[in-house]
Protein backbone atom coordinates (compact mmCIF):
# COMPACT_ATOMS: atom_id res chain seq x y z
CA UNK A 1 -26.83 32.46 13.71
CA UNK A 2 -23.21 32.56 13.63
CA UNK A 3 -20.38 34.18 16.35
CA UNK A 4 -18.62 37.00 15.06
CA UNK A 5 -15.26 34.65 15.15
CA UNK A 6 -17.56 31.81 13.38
CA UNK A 7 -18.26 34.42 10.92
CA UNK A 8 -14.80 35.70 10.13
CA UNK A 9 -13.87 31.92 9.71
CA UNK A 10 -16.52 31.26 7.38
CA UNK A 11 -15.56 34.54 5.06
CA UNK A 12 -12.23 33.28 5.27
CA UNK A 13 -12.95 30.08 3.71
CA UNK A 14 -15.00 31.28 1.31
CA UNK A 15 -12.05 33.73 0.41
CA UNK A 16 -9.77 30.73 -0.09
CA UNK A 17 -12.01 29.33 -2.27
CA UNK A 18 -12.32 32.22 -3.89
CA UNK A 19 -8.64 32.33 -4.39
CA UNK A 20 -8.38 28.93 -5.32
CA UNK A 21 -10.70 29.68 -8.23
CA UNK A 22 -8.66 32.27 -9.23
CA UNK A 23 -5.80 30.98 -8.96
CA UNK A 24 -6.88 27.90 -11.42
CA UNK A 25 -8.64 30.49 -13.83
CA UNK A 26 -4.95 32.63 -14.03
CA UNK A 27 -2.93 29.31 -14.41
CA UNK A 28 -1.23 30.40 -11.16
CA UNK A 29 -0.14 27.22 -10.25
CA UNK A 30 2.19 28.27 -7.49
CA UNK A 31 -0.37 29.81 -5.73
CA UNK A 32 -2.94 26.63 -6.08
CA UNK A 33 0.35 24.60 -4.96
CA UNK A 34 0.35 26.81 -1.77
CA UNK A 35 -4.08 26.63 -0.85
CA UNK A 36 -3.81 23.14 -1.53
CA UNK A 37 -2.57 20.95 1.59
CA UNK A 38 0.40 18.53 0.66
CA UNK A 39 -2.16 15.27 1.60
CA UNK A 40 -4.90 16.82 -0.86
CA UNK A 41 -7.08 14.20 -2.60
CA UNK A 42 -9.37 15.37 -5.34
CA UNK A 43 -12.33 12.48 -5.90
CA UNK A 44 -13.82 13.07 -9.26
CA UNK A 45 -17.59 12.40 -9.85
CA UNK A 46 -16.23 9.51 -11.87
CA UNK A 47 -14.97 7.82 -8.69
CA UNK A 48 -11.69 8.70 -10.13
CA UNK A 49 -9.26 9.80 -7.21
CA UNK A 50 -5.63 12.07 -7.50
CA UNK A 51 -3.27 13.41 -5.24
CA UNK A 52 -2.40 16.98 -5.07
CA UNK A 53 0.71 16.78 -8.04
CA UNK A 54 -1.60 14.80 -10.18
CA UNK A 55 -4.87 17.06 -10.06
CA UNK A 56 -2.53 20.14 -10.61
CA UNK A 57 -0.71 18.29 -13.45
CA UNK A 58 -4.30 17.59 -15.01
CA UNK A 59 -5.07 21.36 -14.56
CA UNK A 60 -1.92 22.36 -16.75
CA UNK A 61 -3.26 20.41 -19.74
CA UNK A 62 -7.36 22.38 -19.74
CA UNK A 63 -8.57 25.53 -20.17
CA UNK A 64 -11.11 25.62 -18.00
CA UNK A 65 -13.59 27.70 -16.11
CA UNK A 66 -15.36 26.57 -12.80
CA UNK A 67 -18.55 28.58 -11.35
CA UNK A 68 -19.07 27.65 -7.52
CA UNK A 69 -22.78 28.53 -6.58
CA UNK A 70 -25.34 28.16 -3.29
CA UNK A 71 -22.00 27.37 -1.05
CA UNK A 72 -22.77 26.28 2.51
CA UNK A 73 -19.85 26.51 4.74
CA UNK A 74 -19.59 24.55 8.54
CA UNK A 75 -17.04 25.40 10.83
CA UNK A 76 -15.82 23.10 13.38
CA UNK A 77 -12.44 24.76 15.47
CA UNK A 78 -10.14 24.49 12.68
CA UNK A 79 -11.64 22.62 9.96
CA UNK A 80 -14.34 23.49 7.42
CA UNK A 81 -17.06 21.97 5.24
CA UNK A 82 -18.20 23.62 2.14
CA UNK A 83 -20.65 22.43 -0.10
CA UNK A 84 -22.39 23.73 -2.81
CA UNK A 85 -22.55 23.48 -6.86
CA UNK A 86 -19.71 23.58 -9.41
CA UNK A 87 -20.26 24.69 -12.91
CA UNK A 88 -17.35 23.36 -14.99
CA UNK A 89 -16.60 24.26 -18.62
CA UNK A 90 -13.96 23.39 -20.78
CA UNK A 91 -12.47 24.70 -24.38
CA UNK A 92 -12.29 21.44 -25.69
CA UNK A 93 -12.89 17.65 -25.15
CA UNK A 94 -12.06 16.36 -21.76
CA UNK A 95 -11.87 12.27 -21.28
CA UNK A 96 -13.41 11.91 -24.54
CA UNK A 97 -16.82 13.90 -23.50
CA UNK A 98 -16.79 17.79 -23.55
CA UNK A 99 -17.87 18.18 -19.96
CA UNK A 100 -19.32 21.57 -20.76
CA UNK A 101 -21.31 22.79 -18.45
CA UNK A 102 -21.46 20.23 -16.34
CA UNK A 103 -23.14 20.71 -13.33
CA UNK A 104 -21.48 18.93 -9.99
CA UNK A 105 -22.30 19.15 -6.64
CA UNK A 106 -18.52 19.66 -4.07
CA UNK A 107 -18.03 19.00 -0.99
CA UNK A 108 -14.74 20.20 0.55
CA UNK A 109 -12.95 19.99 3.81
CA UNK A 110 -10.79 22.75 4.34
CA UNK A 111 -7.92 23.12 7.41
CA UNK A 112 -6.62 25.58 9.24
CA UNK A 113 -2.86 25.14 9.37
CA UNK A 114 0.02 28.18 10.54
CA UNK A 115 -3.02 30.64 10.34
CA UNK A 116 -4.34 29.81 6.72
CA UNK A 117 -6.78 27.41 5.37
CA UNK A 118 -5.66 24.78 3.26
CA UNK A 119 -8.45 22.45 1.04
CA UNK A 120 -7.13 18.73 1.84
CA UNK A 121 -9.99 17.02 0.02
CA UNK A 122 -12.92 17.45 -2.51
CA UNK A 123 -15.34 15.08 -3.62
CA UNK A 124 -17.55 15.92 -6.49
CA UNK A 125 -21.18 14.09 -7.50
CA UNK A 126 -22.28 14.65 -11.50
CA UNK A 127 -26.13 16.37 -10.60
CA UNK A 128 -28.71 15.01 -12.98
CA UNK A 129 -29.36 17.74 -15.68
CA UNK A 130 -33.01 17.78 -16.42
């Protein structure tokens, strides 16, 4: 069972990541900008990796939707895991395949820097969809 302060750093994580999905779903890119560290490295299930200015710059060109489900979040001082299942979906084409609803499985790492946390890395695996 967690501490309380275990527990308020765990809700706060899963706030950020809350935010972060908001923040992508309201094109708010200034806000994403800020949640993301500046080192940030998105790994895409395709092995494919991007730094912080190129994910966001990939963002600007989709509409898309992301679903996080079954999250898991480990806290360790001032860094975070959290795992769990992304639903993505986009209006139209993406790479040449439509990517809708594909089902991924994240894991994050999260820091705490100045007093907020900051996602610095996510690595997504493509689940098997049978």
């Amino acid at each position: 069972m967690a501490s309380t302060t275990e527990q308020a750093a765990i809700d706060d994580v899963l706030k950020a990541e809350d935010a972060r999905g908001q923040a992508i779903a309201q094109k708010d890119w200034a806000a994403l900008g800020r949640i993301l560290g500046d080192d940030f490295v998105y790994t895409h299930s395709t092995g494919k990796r991007e730094t912080k200015d190129d994910w966001i710059a990939g963002l600007q060109k989709l509409d898309r939707a992301v679903v996080r489900e079954n999250l898991s979040v480990q806290v360790f001082d001032d860094v975070a895991l959290v795992s769990g299942t992304s639903v993505y979906r986009y209006a139209e084409p993406f790479n040449g395949d439509s990517h809708f609803g594909s089902l991924l499985d994240a894991l994050q790492v999260w820091v705490k820097r100045d007093g907020e946390w900051q996602l610095v890395a996510n690595h997504n695996v493509k689940l098997p969809t049978d």
